[in-house]
Protein backbone atom coordinates (compact mmCIF):
# COMPACT_ATOMS: atom_id res chain seq x y z
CA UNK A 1 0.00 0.00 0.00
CA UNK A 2 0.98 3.42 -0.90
CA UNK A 3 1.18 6.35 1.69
CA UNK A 4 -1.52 7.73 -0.75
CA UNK A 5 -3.71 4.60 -1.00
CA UNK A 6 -3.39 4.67 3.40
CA UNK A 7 -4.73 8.40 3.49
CA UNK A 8 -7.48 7.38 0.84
CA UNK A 9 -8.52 4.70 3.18
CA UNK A 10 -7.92 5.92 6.68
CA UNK A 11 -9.31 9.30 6.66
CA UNK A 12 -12.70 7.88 7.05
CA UNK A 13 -11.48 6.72 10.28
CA UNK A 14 -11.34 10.64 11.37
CA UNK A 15 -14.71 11.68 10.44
CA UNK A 16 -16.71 12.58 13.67
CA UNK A 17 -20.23 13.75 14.15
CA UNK A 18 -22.14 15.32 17.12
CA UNK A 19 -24.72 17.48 17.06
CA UNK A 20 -25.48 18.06 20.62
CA UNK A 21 -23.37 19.39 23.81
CA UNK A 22 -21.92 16.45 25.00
CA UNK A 23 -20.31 16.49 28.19
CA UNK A 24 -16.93 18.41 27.25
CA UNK A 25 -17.29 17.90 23.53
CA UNK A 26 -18.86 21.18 21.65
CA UNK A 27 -21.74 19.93 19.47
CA UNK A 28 -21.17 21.00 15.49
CA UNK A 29 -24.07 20.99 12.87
CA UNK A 30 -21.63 19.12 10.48
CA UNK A 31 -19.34 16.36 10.33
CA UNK A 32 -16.05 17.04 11.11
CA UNK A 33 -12.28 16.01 10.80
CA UNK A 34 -10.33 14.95 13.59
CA UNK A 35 -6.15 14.95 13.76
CA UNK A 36 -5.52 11.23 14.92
CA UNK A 37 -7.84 8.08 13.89
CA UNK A 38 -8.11 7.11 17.73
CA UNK A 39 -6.64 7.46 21.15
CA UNK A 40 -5.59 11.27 21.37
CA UNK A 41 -7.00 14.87 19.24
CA UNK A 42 -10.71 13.63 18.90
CA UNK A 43 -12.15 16.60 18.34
CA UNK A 44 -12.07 19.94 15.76
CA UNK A 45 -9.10 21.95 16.04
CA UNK A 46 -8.68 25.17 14.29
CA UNK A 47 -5.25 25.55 12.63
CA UNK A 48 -4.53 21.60 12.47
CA UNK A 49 -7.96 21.59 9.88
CA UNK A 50 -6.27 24.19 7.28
CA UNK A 51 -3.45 21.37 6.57
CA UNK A 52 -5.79 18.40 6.62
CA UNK A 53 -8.40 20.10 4.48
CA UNK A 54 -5.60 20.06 1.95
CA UNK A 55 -5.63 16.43 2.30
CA UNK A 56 -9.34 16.10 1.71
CA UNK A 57 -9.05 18.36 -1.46
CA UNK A 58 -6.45 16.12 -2.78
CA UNK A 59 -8.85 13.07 -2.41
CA UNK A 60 -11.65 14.81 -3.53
CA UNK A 61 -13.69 15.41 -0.58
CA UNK A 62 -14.63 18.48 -0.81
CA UNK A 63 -17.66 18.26 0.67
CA UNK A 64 -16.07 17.06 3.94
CA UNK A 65 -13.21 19.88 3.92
CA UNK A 66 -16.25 22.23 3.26
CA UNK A 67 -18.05 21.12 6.89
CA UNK A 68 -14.83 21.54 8.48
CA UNK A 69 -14.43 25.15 7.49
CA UNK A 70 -18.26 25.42 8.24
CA UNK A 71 -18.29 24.32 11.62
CA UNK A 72 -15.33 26.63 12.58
CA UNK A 73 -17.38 29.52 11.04
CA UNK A 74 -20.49 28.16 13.60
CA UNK A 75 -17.89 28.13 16.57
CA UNK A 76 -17.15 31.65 15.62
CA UNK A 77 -20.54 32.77 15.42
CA UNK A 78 -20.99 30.78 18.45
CA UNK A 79 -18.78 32.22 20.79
CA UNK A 80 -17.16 35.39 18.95
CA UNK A 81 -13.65 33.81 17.74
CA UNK A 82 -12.52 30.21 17.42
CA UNK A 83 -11.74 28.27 20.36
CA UNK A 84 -8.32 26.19 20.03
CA UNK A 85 -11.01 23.01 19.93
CA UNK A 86 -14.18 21.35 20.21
CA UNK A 87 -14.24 21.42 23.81
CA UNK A 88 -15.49 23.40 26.68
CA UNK A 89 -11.75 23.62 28.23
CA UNK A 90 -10.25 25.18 25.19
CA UNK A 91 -12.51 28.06 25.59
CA UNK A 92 -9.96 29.92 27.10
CA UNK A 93 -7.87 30.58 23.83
CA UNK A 94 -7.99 30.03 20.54
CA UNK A 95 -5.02 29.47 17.81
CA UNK A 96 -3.19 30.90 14.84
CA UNK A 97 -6.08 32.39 12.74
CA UNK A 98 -6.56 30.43 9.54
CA UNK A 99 -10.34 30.66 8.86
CA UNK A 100 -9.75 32.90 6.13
CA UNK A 101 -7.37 30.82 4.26
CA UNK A 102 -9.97 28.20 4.74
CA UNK A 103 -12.84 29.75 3.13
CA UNK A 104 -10.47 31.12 0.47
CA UNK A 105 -9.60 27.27 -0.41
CA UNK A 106 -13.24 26.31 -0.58
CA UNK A 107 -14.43 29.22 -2.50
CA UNK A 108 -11.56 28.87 -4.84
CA UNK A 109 -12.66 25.08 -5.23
CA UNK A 110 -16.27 25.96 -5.49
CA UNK A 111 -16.65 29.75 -6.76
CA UNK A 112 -20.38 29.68 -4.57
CA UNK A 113 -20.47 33.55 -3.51
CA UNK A 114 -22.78 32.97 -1.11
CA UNK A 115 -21.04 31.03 0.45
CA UNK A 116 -18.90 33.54 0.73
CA UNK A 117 -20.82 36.17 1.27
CA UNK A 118 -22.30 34.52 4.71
CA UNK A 119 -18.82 33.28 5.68
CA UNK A 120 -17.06 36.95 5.30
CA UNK A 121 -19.30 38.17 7.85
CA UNK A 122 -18.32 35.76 10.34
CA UNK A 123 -14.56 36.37 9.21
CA UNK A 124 -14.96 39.77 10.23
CA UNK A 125 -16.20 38.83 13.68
CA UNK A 126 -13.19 37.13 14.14
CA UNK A 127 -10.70 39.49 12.69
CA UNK A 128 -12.37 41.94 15.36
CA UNK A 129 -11.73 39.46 18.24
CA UNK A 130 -7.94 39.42 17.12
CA UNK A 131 -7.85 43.50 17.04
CA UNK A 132 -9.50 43.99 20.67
CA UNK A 133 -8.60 41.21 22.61
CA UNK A 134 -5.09 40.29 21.05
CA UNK A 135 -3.75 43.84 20.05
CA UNK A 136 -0.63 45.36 21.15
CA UNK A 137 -0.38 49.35 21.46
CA UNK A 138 2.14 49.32 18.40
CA UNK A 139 -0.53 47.45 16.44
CA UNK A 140 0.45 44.34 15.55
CA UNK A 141 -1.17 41.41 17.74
CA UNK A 142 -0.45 38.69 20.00
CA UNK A 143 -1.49 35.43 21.35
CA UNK A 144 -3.01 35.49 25.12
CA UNK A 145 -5.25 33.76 26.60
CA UNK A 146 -8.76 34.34 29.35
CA UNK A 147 -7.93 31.97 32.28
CA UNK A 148 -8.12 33.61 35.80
CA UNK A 149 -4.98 33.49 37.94
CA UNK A 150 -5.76 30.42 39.89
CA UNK A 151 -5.89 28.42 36.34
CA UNK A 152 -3.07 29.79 35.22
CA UNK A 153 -1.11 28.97 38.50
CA UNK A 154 -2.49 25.40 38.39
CA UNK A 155 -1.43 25.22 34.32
CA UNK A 156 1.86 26.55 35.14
CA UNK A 157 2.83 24.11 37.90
CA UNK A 158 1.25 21.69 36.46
CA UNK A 159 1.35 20.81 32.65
CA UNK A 160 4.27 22.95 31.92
CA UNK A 161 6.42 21.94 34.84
CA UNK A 162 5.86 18.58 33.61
CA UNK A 163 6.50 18.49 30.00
CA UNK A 164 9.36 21.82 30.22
CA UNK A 165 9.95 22.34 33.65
CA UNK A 166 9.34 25.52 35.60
CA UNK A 167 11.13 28.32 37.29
CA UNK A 168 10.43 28.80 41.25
CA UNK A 169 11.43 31.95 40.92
CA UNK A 170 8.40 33.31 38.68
CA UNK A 171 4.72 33.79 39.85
CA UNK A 172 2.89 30.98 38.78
CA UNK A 173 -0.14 33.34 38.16
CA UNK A 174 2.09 35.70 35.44
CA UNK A 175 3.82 32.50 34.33
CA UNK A 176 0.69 30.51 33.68
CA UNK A 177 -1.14 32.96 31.57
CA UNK A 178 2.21 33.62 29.19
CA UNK A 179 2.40 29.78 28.63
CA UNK A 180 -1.54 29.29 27.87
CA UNK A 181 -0.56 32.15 25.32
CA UNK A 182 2.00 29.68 23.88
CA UNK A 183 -0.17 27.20 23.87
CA UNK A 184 -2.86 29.52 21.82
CA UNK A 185 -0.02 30.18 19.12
CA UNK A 186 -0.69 26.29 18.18
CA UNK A 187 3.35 25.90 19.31
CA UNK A 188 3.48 24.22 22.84
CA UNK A 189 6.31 24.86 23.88
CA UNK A 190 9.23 26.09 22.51
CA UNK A 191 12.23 28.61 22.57
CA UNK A 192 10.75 31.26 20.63
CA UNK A 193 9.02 33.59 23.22
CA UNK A 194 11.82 32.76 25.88
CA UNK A 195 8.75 32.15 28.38
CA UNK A 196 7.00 35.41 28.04
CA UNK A 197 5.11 34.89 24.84
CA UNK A 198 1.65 37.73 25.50
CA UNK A 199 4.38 40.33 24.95
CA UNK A 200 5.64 39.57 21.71
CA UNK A 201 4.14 39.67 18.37
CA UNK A 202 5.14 36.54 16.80
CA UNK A 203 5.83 36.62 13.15
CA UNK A 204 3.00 33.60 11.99
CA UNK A 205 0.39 35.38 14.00
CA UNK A 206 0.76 38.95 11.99
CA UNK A 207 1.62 37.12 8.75
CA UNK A 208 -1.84 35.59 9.04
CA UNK A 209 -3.60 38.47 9.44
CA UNK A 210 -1.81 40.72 6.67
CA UNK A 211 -3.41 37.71 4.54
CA UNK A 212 -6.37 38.53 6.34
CA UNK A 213 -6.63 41.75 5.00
CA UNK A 214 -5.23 41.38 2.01
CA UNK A 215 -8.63 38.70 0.76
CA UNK A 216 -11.15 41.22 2.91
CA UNK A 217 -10.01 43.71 0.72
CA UNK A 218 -10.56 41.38 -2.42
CA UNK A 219 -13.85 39.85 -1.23
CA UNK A 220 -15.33 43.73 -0.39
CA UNK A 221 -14.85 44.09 -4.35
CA UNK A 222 -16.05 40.87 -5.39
CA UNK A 223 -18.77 41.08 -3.42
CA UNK A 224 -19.77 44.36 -4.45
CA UNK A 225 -19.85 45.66 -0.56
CA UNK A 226 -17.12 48.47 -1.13
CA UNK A 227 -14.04 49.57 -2.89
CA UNK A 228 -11.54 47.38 -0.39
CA UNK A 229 -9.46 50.34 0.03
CA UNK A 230 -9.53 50.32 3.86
CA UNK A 231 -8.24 46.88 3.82
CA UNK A 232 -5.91 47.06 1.97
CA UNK A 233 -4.06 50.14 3.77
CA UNK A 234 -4.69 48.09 6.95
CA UNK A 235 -2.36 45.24 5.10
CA UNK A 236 0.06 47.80 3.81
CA UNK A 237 0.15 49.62 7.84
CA UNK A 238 1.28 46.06 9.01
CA UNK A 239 3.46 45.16 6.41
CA UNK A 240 5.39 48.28 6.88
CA UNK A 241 5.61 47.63 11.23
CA UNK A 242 6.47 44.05 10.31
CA UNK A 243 9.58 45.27 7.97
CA UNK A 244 10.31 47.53 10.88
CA UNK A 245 10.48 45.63 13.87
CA UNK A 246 10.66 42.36 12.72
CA UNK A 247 12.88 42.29 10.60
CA UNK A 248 17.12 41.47 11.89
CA UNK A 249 18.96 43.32 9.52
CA UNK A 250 22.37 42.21 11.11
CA UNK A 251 21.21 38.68 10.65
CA UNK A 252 18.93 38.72 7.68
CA UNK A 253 15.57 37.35 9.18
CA UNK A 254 12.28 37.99 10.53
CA UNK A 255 11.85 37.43 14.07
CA UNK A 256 9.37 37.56 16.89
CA UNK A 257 9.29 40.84 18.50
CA UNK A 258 9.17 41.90 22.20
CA UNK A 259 7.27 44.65 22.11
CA UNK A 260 7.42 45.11 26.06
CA UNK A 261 11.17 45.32 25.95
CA UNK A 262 11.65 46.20 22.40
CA UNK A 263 13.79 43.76 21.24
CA UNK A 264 14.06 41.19 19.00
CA UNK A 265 13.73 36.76 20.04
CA UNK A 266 17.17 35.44 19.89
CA UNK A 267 15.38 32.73 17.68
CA UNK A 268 15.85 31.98 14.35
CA UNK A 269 12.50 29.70 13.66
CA UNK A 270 10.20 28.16 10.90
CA UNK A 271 7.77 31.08 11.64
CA UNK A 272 10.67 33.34 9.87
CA UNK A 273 8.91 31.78 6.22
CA UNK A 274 5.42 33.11 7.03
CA UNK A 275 5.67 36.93 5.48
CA UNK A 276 6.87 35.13 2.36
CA UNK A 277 4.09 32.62 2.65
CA UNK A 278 2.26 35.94 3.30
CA UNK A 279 3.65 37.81 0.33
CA UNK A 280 4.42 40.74 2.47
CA UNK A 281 8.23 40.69 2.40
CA UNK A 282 10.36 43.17 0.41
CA UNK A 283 13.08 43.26 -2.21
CA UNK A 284 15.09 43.86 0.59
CA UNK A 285 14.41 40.66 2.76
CA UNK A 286 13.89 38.34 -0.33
CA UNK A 287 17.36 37.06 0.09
CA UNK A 288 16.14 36.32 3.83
CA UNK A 289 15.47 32.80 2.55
CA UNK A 290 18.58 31.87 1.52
CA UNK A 291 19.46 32.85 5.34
CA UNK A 292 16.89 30.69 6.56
CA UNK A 293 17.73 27.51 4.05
CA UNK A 294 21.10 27.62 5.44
CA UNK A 295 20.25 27.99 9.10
CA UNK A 296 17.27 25.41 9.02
CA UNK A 297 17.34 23.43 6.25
CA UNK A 298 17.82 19.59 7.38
CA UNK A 299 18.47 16.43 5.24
CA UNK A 300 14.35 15.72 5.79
CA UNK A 301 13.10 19.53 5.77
CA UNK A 302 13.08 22.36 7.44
CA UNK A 303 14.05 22.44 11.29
CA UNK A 304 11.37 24.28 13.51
CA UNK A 305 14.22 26.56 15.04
CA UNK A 306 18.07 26.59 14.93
CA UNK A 307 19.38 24.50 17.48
CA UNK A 308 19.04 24.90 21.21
CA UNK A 309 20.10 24.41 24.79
CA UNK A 310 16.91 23.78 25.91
CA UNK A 311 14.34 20.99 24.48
CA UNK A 312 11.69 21.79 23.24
CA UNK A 313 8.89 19.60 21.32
CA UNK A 314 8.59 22.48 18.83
CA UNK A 315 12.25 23.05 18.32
CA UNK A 316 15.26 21.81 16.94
CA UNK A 317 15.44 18.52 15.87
CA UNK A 318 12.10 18.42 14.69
CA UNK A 319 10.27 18.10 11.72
CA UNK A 320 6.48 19.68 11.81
CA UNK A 321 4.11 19.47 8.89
CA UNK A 322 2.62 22.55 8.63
CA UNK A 323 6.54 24.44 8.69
CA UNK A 324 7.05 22.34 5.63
CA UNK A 325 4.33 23.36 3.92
CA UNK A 326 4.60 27.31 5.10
CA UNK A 327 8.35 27.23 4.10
CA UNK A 328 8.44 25.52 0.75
CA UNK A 329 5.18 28.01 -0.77
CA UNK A 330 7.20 30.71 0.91
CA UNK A 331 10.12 29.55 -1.25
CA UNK A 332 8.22 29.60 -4.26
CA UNK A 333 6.12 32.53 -3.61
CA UNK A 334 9.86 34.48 -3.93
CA UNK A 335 10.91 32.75 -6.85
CA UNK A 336 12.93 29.99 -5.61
CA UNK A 337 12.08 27.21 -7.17
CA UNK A 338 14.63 24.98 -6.51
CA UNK A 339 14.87 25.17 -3.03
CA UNK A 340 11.08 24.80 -2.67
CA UNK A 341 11.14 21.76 -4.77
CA UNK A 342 13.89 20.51 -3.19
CA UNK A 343 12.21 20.64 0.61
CA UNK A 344 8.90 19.05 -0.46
CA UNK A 345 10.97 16.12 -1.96
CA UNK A 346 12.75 16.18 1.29
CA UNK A 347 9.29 15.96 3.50
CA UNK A 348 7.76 13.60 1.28
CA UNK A 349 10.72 11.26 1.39
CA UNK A 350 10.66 11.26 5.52
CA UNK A 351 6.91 10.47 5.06
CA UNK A 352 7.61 7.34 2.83
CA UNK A 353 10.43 6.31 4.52
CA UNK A 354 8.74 6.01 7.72
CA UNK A 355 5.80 4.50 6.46
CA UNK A 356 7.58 1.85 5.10
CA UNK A 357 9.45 1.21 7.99
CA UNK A 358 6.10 1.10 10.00
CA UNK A 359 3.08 1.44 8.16
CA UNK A 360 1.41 4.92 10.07
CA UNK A 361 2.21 9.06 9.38
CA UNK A 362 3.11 10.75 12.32
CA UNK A 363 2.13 14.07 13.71
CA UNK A 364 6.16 15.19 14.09
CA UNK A 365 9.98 13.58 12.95
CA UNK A 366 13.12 13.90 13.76
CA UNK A 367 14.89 16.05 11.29
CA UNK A 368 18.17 14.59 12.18
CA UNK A 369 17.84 10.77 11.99
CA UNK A 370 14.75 10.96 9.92
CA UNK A 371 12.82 8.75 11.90
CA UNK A 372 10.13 8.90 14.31
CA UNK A 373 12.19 9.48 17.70
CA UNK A 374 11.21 13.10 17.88
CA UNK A 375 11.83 15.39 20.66
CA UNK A 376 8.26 14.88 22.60
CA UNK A 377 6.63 16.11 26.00
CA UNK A 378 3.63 14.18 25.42
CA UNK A 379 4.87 11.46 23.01
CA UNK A 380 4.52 11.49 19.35
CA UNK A 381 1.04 9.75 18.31
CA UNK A 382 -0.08 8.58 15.06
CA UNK A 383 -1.48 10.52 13.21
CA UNK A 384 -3.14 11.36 9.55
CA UNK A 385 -4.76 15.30 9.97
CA UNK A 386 -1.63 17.63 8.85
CA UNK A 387 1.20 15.01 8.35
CA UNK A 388 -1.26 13.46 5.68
CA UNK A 389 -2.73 16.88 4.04
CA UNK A 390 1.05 18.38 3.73
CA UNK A 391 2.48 15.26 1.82
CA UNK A 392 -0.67 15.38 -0.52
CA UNK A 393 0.04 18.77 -0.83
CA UNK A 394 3.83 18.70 -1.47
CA UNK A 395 3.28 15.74 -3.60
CA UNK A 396 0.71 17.62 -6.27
CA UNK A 397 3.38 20.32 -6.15
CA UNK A 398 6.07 17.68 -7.07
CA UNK A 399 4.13 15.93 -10.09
């Protein structure tokens, strides 16, 4: 069987249905894709869908990847914004924004405007939670999250001293809530935020939303609701502060920035691709890739950061889906054709080899022994969701 002919076959086994509130579980009008087949991620999440949707497209489900992005539309109807998932507990946070993206892939599938007409609405809704409740005074945004102090305590020495360890020497309260914020930026844990990640603005986060702006702008024309204009100088305001402060001229990369201390994350991560996944890089950072290919490029992909003291699941040595697929349409976005080619070959060979060494994907790698002994705090579960939607993906590029 071919790792193609598995995620024909198996994906079935991550359709879900509920309708109804259901102890912890959220109900959703329609069915819905989970991450793993069984044992662990058994309900919607909100950025993990945007990768496996590709998947589904690729298999010609369209339908199905259709319900997904409807049922995170009804959650953000529901409740103002998404919710990280399907259940009560993650209503305390959501993750990296990707609706958009989401309805942009079905609409480009299906071309139904009114589908898109009811689904910019709720868009909009969302973009506003991002702007009031995640919004720094410079602007750009931030991840964060609405637990009380006694939650955040309890998460900090709790799950985190657990899977990272904690330091005694830091309130639990203050601690807490800047980790839940990590875990709301889909990237729990690693080295990027240096433990304090409300006050940065991460580079993925911003990215997102420049592309955010950029298609409200483009679906206010093609909807005939307005000229786009306003949209589109909201894009252009944060493509400008992005070039500004997040940009490391000295060593030619985008980088989360602290915008409490005003300085720049020592880390040189996967997020770097996203404003040339976004398309809102310059002439003058273009070359920025050929900085990041040689900092994180790995015999299997790309690296999630350059390497560090400290592990972290979402570090160096690993191998992630979804920076695969960010970095390699970043690379071609820019023109460089090659070296996006030459990382989805890369990804799609760790997904065969591994496969045929034992016959399941995997929701992270190692990017150093190409296999499946991954740096882990929780393990490293089957999976199909985004490991399976990013090797369709990478593949169609390929052929």
């Amino acid at each position: 069987m071919t790792v193609r002919e598995y995620i024909k076959e198996n994906m079935r086994r991550t359709l879900r249905q509920n309708v109804q509130d259901d102890d912890t579980l959220i109900g959703l009008p329609y069915p819905y894709t989970v991450p793993c087949a069984e044992h662990c991620f058994n309900e919607l999440y909100y950025w993990d869908t945007y990768f496996t949707n590709k998947a589904l497209f690729a298999i010609g489900q369209i339908e199905q990847a259709t319900n997904n992005i409807r049922n995170i539309l009804y959650l953000i109807d529901r409740f103002g914004y998404m919710p990280n998932g399907s259940r009560i507990f993650f209503l305390k946070r959501s993750q990296p924004p990707y609706a958009a993206l989401m309805v942009d892939d079905v609409f480009r599938k299906s071309g139904d405007l009114s589908f898109l007409k009811v689904a910019f609405v709720t868009l909009k809704k969302e973009y506003g939670f991002w702007m009031t409740e995640r919004v720094s005074k410079n602007g750009l945004n931030h991840y964060d999250c609405e637990e009380d102090g006694e939650s955040c305590a309890a998460f900090y020495n709790g799950i985190v001293a657990e899977r990272i360890g904690k330091e005694d020497s830091r309130d639990p309260k203050e601690a807490g809530r800047h980790y839940f914020a990590e875990a709301e930026s889909g990237w729990d844990f690693n080295p990027r935020f240096n433990g304090y990640c409300a006050d940065y603005n991460p580079v993925d986060l911003n990215g997102n939303l420049y592309m955010y702006e950029k298609l409200f702008a483009e679906y206010e024309v093609l909807l005939g609701e307005g000229d786009g204009k306003a949209w589109t100088e909201k894009a252009q305001k944060r493509a400008e502060k992005m070039n500004a402060l997040l940009w490391d001229g000295a060593e030619g990369a985008y980088k989360d920035y602290n915008y409490v201390t005003r300085k720049l994350s020592d880390i040189v991560s996967a997020a770097s691709f996203r404003p040339y996944f976004a398309g809102l890089a310059g002439e003058k950072q273009k070359d920025g890739l050929l900085n990041l290919l040689r900092t994180l490029e790995s015999d299997w992909g790309i690296f999630t950061t350059a390497k560090t003291d400290k592990k972290y699941q979402w570090a160096y040595p690993n191998i992630w889906a979804p920076c695969q697929y960010v970095a390699v349409e970043g690379l071609r976005r820019y023109g460089y054709e090659r070296g996006s080619k030459r990382i989805a070959q890369k990804y799609v060979a760790l997904i065969e080899k591994n496969f045929a060494a034992y016959g399941k994907l995997y929701e992270k790698y190692n990017g150093v022994t190409g296999d499946i002994d991954a740096a882990s705090e929780y393990g490293t579960p089957e999976m199909l969701g985004w490991t399976a939607g990013v090797y369709m993906a990478l593949c169609n590029m390929i052929n």
